[in-house]
Protein backbone atom coordinates (compact mmCIF):
# COMPACT_ATOMS: atom_id res chain seq x y z
CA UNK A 1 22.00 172.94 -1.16
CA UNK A 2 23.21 176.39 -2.60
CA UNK A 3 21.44 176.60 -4.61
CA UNK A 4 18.50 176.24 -2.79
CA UNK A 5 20.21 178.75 -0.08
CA UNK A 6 20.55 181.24 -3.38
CA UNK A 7 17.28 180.87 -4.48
CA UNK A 8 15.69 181.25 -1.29
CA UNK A 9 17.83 184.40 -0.50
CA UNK A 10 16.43 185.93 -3.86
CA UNK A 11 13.22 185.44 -2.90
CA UNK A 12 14.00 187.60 0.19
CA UNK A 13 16.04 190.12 -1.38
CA UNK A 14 12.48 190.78 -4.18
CA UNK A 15 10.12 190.65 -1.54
CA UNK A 16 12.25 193.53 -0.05
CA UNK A 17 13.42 195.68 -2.80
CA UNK A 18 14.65 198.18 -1.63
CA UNK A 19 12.30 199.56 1.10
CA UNK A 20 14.52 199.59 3.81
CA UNK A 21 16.85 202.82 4.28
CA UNK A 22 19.20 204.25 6.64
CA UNK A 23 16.72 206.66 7.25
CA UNK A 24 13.42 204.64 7.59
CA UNK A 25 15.00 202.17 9.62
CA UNK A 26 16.49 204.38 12.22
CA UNK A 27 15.26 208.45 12.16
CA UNK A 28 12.39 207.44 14.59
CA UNK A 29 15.36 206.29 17.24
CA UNK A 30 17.79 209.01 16.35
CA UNK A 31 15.69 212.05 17.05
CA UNK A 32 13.81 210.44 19.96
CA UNK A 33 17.49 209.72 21.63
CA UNK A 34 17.68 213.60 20.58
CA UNK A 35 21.41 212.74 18.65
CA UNK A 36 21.47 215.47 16.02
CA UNK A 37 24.72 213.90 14.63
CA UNK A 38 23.55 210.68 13.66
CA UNK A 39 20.63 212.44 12.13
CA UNK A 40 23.36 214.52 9.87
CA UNK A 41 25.10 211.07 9.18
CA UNK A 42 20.95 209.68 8.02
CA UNK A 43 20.97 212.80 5.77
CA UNK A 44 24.17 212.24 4.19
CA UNK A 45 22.77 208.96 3.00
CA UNK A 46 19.39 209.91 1.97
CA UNK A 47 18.52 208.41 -1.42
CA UNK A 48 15.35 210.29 -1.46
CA UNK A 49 13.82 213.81 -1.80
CA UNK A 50 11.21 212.44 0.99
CA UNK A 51 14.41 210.99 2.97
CA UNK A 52 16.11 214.38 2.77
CA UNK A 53 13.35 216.17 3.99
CA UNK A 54 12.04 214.06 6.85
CA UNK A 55 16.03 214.50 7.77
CA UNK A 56 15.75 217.98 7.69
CA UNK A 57 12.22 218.32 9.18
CA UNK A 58 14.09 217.26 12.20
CA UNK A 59 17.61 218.86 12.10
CA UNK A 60 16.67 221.80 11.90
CA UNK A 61 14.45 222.24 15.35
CA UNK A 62 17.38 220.94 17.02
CA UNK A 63 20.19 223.17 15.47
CA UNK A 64 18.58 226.28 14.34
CA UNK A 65 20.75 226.23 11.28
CA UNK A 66 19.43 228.24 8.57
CA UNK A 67 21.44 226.00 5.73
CA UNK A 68 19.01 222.95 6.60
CA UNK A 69 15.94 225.16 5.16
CA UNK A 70 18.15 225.57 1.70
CA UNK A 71 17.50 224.28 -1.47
CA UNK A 72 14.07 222.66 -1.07
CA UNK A 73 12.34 220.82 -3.50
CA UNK A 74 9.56 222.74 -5.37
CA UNK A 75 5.86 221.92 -4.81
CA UNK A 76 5.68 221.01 -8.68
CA UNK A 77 8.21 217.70 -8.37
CA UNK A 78 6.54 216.90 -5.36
CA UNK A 79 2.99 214.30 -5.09
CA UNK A 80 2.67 212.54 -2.08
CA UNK A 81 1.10 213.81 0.81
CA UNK A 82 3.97 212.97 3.37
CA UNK A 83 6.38 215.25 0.69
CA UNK A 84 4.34 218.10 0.63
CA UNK A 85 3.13 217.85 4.28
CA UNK A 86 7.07 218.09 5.25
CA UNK A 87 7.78 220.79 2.32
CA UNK A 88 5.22 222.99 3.69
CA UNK A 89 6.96 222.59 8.07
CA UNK A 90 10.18 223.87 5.60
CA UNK A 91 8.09 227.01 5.01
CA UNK A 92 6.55 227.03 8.29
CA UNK A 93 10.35 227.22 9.59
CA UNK A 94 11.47 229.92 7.22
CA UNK A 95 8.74 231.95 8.03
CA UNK A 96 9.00 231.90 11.56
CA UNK A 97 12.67 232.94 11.35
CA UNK A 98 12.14 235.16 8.29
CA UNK A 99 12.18 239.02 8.54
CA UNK A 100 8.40 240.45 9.01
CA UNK A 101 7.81 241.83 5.83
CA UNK A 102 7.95 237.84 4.81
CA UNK A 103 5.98 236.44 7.38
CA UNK A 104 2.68 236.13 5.49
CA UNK A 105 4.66 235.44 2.11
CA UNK A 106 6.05 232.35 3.61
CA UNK A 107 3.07 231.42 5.99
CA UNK A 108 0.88 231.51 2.92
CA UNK A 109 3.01 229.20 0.62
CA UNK A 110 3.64 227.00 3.59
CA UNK A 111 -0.42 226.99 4.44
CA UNK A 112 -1.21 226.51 0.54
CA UNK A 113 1.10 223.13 0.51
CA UNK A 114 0.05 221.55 3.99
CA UNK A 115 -3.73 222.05 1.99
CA UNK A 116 -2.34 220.45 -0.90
CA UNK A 117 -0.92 217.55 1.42
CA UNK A 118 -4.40 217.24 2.88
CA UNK A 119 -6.75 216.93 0.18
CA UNK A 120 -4.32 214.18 -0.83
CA UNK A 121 -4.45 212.36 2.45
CA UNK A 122 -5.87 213.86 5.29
CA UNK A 123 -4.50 210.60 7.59
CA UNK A 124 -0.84 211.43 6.59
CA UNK A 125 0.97 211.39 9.71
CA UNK A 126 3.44 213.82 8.79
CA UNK A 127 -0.25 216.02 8.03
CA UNK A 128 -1.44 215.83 11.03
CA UNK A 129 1.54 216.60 12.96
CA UNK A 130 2.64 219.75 11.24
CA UNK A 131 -1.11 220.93 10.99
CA UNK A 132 -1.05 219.95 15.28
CA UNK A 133 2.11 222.09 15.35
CA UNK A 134 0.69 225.23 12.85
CA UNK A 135 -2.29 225.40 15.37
CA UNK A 136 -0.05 224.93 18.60
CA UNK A 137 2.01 227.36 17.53
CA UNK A 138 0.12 230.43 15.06
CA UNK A 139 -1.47 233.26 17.84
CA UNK A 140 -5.49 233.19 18.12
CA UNK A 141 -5.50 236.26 16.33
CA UNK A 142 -4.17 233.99 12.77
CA UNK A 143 -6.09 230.89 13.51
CA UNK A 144 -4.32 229.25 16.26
CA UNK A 145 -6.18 226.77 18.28
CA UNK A 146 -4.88 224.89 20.98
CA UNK A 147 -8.24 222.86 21.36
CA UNK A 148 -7.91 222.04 17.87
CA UNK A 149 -4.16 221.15 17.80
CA UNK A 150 -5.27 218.21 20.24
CA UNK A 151 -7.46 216.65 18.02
CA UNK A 152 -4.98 216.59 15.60
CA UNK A 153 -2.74 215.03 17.76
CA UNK A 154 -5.39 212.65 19.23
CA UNK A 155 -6.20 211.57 15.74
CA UNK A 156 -2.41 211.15 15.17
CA UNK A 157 -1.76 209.28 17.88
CA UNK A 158 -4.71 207.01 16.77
CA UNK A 159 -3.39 206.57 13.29
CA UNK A 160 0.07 205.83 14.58
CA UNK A 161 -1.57 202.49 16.55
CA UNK A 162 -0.02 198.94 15.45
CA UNK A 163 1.77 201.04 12.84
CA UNK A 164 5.67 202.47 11.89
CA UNK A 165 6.32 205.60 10.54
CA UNK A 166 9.51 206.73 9.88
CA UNK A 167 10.72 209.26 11.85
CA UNK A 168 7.64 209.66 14.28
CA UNK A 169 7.75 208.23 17.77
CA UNK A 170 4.84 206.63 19.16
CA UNK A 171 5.94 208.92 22.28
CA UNK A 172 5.40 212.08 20.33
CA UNK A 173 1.50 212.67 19.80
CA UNK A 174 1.10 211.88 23.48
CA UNK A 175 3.35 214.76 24.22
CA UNK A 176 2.01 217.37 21.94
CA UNK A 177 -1.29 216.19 23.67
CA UNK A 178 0.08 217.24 27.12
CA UNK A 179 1.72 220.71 26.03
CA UNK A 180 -2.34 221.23 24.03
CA UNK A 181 -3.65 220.76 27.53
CA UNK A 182 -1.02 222.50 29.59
CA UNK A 183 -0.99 225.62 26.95
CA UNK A 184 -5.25 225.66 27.69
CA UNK A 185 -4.47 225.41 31.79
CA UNK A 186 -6.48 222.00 31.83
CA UNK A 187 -5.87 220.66 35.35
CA UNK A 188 -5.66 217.25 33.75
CA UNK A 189 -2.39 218.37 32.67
CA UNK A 190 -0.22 218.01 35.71
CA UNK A 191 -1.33 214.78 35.84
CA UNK A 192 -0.72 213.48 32.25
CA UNK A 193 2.67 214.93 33.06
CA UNK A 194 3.49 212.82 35.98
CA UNK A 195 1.88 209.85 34.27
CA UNK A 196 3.86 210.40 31.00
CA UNK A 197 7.23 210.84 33.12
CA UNK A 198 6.51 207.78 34.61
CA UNK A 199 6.63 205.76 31.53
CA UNK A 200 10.67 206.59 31.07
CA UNK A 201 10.21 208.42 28.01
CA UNK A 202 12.94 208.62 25.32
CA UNK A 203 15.36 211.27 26.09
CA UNK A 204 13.96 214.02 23.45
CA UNK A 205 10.42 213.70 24.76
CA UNK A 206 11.66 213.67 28.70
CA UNK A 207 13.12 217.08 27.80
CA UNK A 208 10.27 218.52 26.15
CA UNK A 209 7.78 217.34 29.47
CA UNK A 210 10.32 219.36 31.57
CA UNK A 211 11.18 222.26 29.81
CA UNK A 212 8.90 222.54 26.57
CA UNK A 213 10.03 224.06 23.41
């Protein structure tokens, strides 16, 4: 009998090797309960450059703390689409806090990885939310476009169905659709609001329908 038990167990233990994480198997609930220091806790036990930086790609929205944008990983030891896609939000972040005369030199390298990430897998969901955000975000005048920010998050939301990604809610794409629409003064907007609020949203998202970042 324990031997079968041990046996059986092994089985288990190689059909799993060693996906699971501290970090895959609880960042999505962490940031969307908006608890900053159980992310810090995930980070601490990242065994990954991609763990570290989907930590990261979260702390440091919600503490503005320059030290979480240290150290990154260069493009060269990076080759999956999710790494570079988060790599590049890094530079995205430093440039938006960076002094002017460093603007472009960051929002170049940042742009030049999130194309990197893309012609690798366009469908990355980590891709299509930063590239969302870039658009949201970047004035007219440097290629924002909130119209096109929406269909990245449409398509996100889309690629999200029926599947788990670490670290992404199934919550979020619905509200970067909302603030899309409410940043273009769609009268749907108001609506989708009250509709979304309805649904009891994590705490995170509930904040960003009532005061957005």
């Amino acid at each position: 009998m324990l031997l079968r038990l041990g046996l059986v167990l092994g089985i288990a233990f190689a059909a799993f090797p060693s996906a699971a994480s501290a970090v895959t198997d609880s960042l999505t609930y962490y940031y969307a309960m908006h608890d900053t220091e159980a992310i810090k806790r995930l980070y601490r036990q990242a065994r990954t450059t991609e763990e570290r930086l989907l930590c990261t790609y979260r702390l440091f929205p919600l503490t503005q703390d320059d030290r979480w944008l240290e150290n990154l990983p260069e493009e060269s030891e990076l080759s999956t689409a999710r790494e570079l896609a988060l790599l590049s939000a890094h530079w995205a972040f430093k440039a938006a806090n960076a002094p002017a005369w460093r603007l472009p030199i960051y929002g170049r390298r940042s742009e030049g990885i999130l194309r990197r990430a893309q012609a690798i897998n366009f469908d990355e969901p980590y891709a299509l939310l930063i590239d969302g955000q870039s658009l949201y975000y970047k004035p007219a005048i440097f290629g924002g476009d909130a119209e096109e920010a929406k269909t990245r998050f449409e398509r996100l939301r889309t690629v999200l169905h029926g599947r788990t990604v670490p670290g992404i809610h199934a919550f979020e794409p619905e509200v970067w659709i909302w603030m899309c629409l409410r940043k273009m003064d769609n009268p749907v907007a108001g609506r989708l609001r009250d509709q979304l609020l309805a649904r009891r949203p994590p705490p995170l998202f509930r904040q960003f329908l009532i005061d957005p970042p």
